[in-house]
Protein backbone atom coordinates (compact mmCIF):
# COMPACT_ATOMS: atom_id res chain seq x y z
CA UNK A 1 -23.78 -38.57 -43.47
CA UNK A 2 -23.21 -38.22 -46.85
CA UNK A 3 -24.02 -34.50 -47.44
CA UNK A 4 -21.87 -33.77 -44.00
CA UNK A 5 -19.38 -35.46 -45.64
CA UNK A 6 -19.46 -33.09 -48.68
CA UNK A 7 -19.82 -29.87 -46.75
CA UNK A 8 -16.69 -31.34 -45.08
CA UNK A 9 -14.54 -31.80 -48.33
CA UNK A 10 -15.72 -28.49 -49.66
CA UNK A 11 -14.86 -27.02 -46.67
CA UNK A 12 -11.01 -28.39 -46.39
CA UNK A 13 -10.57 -27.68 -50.26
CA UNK A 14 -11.57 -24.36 -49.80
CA UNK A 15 -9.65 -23.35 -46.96
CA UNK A 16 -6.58 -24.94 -48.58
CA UNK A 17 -6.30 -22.57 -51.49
CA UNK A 18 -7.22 -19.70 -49.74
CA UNK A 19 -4.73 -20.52 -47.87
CA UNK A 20 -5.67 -20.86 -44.12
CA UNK A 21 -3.66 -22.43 -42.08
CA UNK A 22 -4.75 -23.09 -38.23
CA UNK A 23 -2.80 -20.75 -35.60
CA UNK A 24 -0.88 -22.62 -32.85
CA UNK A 25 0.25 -19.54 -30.68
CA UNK A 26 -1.42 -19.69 -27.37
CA UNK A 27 -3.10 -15.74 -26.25
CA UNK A 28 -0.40 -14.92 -24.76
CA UNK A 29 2.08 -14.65 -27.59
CA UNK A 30 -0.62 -12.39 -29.47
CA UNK A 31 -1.33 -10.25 -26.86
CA UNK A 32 3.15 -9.64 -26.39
CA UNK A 33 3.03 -9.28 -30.38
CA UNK A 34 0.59 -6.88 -30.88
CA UNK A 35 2.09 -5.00 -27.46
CA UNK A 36 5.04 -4.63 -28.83
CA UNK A 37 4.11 -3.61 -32.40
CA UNK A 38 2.11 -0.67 -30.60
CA UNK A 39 5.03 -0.07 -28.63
CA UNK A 40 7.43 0.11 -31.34
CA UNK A 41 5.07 2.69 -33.77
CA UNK A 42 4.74 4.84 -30.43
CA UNK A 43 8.63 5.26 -30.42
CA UNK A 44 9.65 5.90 -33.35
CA UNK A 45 7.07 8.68 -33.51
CA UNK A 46 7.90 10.28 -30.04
CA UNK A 47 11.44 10.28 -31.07
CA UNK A 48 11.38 11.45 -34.18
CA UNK A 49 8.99 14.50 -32.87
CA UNK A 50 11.15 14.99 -30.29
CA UNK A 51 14.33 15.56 -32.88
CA UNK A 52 12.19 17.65 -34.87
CA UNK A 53 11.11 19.85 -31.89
CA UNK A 54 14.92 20.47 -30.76
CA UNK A 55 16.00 21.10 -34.62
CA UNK A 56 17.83 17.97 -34.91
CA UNK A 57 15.45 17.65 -38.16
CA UNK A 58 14.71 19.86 -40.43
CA UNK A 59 11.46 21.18 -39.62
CA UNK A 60 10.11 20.92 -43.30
CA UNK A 61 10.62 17.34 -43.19
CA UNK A 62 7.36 16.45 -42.19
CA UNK A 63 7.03 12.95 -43.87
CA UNK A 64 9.52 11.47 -40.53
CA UNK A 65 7.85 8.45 -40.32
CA UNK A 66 6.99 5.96 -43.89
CA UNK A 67 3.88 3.57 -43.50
CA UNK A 68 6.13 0.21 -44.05
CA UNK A 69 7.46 0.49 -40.95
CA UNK A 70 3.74 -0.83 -39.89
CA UNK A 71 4.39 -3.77 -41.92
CA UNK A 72 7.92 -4.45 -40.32
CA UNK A 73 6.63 -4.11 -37.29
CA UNK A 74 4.19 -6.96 -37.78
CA UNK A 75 7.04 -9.18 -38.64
CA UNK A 76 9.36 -7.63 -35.65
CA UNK A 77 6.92 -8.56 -33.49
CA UNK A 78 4.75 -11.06 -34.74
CA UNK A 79 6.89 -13.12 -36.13
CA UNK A 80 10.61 -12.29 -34.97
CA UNK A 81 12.17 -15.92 -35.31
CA UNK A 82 11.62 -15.36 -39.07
CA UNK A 83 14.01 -14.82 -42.25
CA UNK A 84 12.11 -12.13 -43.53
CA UNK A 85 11.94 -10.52 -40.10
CA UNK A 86 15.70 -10.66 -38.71
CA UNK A 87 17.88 -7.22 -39.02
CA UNK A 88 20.00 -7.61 -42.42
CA UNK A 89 16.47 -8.28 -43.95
CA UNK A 90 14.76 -5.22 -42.40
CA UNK A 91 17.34 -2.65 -42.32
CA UNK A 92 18.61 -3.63 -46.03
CA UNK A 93 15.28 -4.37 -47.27
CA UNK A 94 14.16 -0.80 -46.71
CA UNK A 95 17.56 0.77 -47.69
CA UNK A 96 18.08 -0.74 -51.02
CA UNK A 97 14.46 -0.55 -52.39
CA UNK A 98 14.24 3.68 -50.61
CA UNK A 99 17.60 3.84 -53.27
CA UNK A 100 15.79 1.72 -55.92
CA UNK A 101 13.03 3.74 -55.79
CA UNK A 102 15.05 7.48 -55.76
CA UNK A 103 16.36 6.13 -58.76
CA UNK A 104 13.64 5.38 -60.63
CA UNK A 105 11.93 8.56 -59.95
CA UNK A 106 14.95 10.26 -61.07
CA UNK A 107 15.68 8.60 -64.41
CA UNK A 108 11.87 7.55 -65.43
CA UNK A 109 9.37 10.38 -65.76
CA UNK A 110 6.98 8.11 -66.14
CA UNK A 111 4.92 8.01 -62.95
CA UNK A 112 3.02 4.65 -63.82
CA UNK A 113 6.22 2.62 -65.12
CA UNK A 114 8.62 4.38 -62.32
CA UNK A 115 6.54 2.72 -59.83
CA UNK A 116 6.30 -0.99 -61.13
CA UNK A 117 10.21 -0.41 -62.09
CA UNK A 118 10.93 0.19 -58.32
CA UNK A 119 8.93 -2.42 -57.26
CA UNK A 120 10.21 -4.87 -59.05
CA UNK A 121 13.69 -4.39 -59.08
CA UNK A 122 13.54 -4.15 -54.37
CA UNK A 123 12.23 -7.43 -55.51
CA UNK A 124 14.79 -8.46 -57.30
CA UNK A 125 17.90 -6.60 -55.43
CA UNK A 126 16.12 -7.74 -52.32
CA UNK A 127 16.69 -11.29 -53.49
CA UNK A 128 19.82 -11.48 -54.46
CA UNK A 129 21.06 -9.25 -51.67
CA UNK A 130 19.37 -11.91 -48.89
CA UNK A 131 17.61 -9.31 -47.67
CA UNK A 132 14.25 -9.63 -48.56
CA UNK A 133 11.66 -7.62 -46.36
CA UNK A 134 8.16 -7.50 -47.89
CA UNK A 135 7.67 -3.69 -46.35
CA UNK A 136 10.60 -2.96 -48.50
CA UNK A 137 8.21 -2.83 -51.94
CA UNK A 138 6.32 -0.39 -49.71
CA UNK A 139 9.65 1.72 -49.23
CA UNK A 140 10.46 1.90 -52.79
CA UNK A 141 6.35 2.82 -54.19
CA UNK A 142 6.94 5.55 -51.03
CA UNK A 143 10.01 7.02 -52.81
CA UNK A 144 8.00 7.28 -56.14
CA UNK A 145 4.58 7.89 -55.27
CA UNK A 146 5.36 10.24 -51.99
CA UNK A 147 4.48 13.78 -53.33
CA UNK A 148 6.90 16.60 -53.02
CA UNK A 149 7.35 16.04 -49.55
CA UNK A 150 9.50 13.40 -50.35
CA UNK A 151 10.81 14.38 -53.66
CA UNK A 152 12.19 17.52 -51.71
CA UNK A 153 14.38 15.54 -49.91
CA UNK A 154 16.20 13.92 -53.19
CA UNK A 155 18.55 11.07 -51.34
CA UNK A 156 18.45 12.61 -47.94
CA UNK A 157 15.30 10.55 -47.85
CA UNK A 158 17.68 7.66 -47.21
CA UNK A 159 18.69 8.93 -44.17
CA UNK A 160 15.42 10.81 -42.92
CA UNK A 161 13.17 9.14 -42.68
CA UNK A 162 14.34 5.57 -43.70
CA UNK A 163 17.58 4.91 -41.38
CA UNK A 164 16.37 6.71 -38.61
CA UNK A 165 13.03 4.54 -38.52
CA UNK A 166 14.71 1.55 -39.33
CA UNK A 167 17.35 2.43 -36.15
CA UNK A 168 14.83 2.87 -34.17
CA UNK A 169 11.99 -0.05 -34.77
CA UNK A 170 15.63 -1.97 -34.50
CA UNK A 171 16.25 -0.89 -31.59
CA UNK A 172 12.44 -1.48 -29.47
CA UNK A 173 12.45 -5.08 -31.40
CA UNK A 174 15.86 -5.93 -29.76
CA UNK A 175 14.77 -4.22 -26.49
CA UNK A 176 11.41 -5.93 -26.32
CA UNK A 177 12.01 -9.18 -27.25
CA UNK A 178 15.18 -9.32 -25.19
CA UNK A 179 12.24 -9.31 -22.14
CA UNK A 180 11.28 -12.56 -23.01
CA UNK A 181 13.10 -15.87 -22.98
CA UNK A 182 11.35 -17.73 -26.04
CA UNK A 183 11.40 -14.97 -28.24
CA UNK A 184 14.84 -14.87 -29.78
CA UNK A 185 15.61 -11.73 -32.17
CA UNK A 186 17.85 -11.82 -33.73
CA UNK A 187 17.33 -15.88 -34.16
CA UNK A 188 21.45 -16.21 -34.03
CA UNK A 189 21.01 -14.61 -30.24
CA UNK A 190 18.78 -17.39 -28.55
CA UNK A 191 20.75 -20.10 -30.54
CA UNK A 192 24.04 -18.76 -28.93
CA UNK A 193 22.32 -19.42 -25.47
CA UNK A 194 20.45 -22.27 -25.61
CA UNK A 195 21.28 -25.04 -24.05
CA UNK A 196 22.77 -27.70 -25.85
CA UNK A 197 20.16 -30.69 -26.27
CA UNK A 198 21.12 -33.71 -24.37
CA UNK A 199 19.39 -36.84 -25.92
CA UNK A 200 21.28 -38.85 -27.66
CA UNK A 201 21.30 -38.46 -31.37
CA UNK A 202 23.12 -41.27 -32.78
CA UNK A 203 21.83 -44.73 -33.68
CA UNK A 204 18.14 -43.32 -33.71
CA UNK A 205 15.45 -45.66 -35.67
CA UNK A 206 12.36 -44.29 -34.48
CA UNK A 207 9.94 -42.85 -37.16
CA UNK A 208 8.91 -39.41 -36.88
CA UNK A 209 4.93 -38.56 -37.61
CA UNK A 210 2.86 -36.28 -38.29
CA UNK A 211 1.26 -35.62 -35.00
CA UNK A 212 4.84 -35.28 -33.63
CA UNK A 213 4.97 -32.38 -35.57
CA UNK A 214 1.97 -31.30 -34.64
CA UNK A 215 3.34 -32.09 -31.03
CA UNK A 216 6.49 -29.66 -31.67
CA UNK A 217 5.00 -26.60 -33.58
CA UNK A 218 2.45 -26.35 -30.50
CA UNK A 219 5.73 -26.54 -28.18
CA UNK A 220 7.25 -23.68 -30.37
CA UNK A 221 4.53 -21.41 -29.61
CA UNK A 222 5.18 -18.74 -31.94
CA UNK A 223 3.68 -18.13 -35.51
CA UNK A 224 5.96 -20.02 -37.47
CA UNK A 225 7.47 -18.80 -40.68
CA UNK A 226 10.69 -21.41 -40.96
CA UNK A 227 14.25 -20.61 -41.80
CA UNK A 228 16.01 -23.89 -42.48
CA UNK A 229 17.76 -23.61 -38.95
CA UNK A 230 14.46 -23.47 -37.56
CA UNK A 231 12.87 -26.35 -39.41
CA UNK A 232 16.12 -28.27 -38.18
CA UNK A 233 15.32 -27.35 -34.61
CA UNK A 234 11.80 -28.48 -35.36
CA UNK A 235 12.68 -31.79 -36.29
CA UNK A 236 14.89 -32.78 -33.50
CA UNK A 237 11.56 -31.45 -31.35
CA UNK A 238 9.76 -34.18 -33.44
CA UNK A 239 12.41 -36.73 -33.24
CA UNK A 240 12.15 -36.14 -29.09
CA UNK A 241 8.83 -36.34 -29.09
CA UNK A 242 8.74 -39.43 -30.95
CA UNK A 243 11.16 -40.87 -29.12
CA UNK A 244 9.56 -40.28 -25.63
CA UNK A 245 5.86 -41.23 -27.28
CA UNK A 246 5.98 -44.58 -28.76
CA UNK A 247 2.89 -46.04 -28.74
CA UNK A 248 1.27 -49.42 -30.60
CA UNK A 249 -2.64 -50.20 -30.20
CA UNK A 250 -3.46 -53.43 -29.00
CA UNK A 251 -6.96 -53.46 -30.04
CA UNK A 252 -8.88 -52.10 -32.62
CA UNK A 253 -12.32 -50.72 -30.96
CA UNK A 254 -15.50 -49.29 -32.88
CA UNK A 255 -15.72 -45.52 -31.86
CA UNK A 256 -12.07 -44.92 -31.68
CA UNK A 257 -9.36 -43.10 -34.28
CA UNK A 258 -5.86 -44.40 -35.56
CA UNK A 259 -3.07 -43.33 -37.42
CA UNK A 260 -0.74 -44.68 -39.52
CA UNK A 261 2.09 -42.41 -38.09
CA UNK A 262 3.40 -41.34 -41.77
CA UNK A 263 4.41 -37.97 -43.01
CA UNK A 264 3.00 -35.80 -45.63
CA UNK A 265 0.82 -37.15 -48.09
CA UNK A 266 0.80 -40.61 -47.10
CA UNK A 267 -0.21 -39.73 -43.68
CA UNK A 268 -4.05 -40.82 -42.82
CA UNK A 269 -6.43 -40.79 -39.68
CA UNK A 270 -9.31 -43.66 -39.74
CA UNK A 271 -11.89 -43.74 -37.19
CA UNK A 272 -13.78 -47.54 -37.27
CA UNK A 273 -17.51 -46.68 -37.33
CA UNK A 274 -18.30 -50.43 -37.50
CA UNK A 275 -17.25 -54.21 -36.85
CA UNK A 276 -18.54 -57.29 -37.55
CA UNK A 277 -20.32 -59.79 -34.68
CA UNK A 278 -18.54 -63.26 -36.65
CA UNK A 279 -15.67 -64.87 -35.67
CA UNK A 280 -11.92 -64.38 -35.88
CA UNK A 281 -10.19 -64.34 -38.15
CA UNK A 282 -11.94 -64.51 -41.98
CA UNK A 283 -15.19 -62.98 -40.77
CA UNK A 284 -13.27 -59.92 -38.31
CA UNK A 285 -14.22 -57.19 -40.30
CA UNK A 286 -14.20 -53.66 -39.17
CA UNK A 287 -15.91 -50.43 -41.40
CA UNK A 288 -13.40 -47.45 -41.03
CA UNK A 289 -13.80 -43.86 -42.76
CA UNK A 290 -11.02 -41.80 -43.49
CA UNK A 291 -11.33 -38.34 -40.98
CA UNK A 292 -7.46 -36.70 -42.57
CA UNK A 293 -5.27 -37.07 -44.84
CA UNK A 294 -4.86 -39.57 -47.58
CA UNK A 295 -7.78 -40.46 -48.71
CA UNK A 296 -9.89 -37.91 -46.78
CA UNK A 297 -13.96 -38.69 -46.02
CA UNK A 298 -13.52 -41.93 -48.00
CA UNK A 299 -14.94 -45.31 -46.29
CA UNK A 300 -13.37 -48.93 -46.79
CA UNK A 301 -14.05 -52.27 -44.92
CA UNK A 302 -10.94 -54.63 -44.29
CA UNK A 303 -9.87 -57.62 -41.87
CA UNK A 304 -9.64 -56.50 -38.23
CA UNK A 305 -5.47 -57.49 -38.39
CA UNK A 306 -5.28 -55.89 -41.63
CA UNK A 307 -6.50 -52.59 -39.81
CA UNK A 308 -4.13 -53.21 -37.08
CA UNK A 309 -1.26 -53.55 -39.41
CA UNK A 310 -2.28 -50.44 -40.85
CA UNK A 311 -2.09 -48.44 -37.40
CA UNK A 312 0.28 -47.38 -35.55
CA UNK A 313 -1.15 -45.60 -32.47
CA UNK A 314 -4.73 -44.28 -31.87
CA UNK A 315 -5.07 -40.54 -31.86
CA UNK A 316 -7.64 -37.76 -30.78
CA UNK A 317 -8.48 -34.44 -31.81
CA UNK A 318 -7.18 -31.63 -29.77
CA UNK A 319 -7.75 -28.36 -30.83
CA UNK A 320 -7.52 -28.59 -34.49
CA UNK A 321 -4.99 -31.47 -34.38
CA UNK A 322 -4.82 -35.20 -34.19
CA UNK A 323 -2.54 -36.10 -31.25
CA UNK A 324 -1.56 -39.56 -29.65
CA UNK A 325 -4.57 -41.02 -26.99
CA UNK A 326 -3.41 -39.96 -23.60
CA UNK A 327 -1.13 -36.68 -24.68
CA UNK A 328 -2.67 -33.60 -23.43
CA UNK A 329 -1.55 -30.25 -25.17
CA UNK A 330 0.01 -29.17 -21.43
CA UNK A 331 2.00 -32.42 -22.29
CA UNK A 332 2.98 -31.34 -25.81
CA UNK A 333 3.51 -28.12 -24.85
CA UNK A 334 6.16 -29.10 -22.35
């Protein structure tokens, strides 16, 4: 028990600073993503070929179509009810740091520096322009780093390729995920037509927890990378959720899991892996071990009503997250 125990905590601590977080977006949702991703690349090649093969482009520009627009199409696609993903972000993100980058390969003949100038300052510019787009630091290396292909083109590159790419990835992401109701792009769009929620808001009391959270970014089934509207949205999920999933145990039984229905750091699942065979109430003991949270793979012994004071509701684990005895994911979902 002991060494499972360990392999388990090196296990969590590992995963937590590289960084892995589990992925709630059902099959579905990755199979549209990568679909349209494809779909968007595909276009903005055939049309640009097509405008160089009727001389709407000048045949010598041969660099039509910049790498970054890979990246952006990752976050058109994969994750298009994001900041970093919405159209100010993409088409200024690429604009500015394309300029930032012309720039600095105009006024620093140093290849080396040039580069980590141009870089940096579609970081900065990208910040304080609320714009940022990580492809955009691709954009402005691109505009250094791009050969004479590029430096041929002097500022035109602005226009060809940049705009025209950016017009036109614009253009399938708004086309594509216009096909399907829960994927709002731009974000604004599917606020402007959802439905306005009808539970009541005012005078609310009840407690939200952690696996209502759990409950709500399962509901959202998207990959979720938050704007502050969208963690708002989240929470009145949660607060729903809550609301409709109130739940107390009324006996504490060896085998079985509880929470103590907080958030964050103070939140905690025990499972009781043992009681006591005395009587109520000074010898009611139960054995617990912590499975999440606070406190994690640690074991304690306590009064049975002290445990029960502790708990809020029991839980089970669904994949990859504790949820309320009796909830399905369908139900969550829903």
């Amino acid at each position: 028990m002991k060494k499972n125990a360990w392999i388990g905590t090196v296990a969590s601590e590992l995963r937590a600073y590289l960084g892995i977080e589990r992925n709630n977006t059902s099959h579905r949702e990755k199979l549209i993503s990568a679909l349209g991703a494809a779909l968007a690349i595909v276009c903005v090649f055939w049309a640009t070929q097509r405008a160089l093969g009727a001389g709407l482009i000048d045949v010598s520009t041969s660099f039509f179509i910049i790498a970054s627009m890979g990246a952006s199409a990752v976050l058109l696609f994969a994750v298009p009810h994001g900041a970093l993903s919405q159209p100010w972000a993409l088409a200024g993100g690429h604009m500015i740091s394309a300029l930032i980058g012309l720039i600095c390969h105009k006024l620093i003949d140093h290849q080396t520096l040039a580069a980590g100038v141009a870089v940096g300052g579609a970081v900065a510019a990208m910040y304080y322009l609320r714009c940022i787009h990580p492809p955009g630091g691709a954009t402005a290396l691109t505009a250094v780093t791009g050969g004479d292909t590029v430096y041929q083109l002097g500022f035109d590159f602005l226009l060809v390729p940049i705009l025209t790419n950016v017009l036109l990835i614009l253009s399938v992401a708004l086309a594509f995920n216009g096909l399907f109701p829960w994927r709002r792009y731009p974000v604004h769009l599917g606020r402007r037509i959802k439905p306005v929620v009808s539970a009541e808001s005012s005078g609310r009391e009840t407690e939200i927890t952690q696996e209502d959270f759990a409950a709500a970014i399962q509901e959202q089934d998207s990959f979720v990378d938050i704007t502050a509207e969208g963690l708002t949205e989240l929470l009145e999920l949660a607060k729903q959720h809550a609301e409709r999933n109130v739940v107390h145990p009324r006996e504490i039984i060896a085998g079985r899991c509880y929470s103590n229905g907080k958030l964050g750091r103070l939140w905690s699942v025990r499972q009781v892996v043992d009681e006591s065979s005395e009587p109520p109430p000074t010898q009611d003991r139960v054995i617990y071990k912590v499975l999440a949270g606070e406190g994690a793979y640690d074991t304690g012994i306590c009064l049975r009503d002290e445990f029960r004071q502790w708990a809020r509701f029991e839980v089970t684990l669904k994949n990859g997250h504790w949820m309320k005895t009796g909830e399905s994911v369908d139900e969550a979902q829903r």
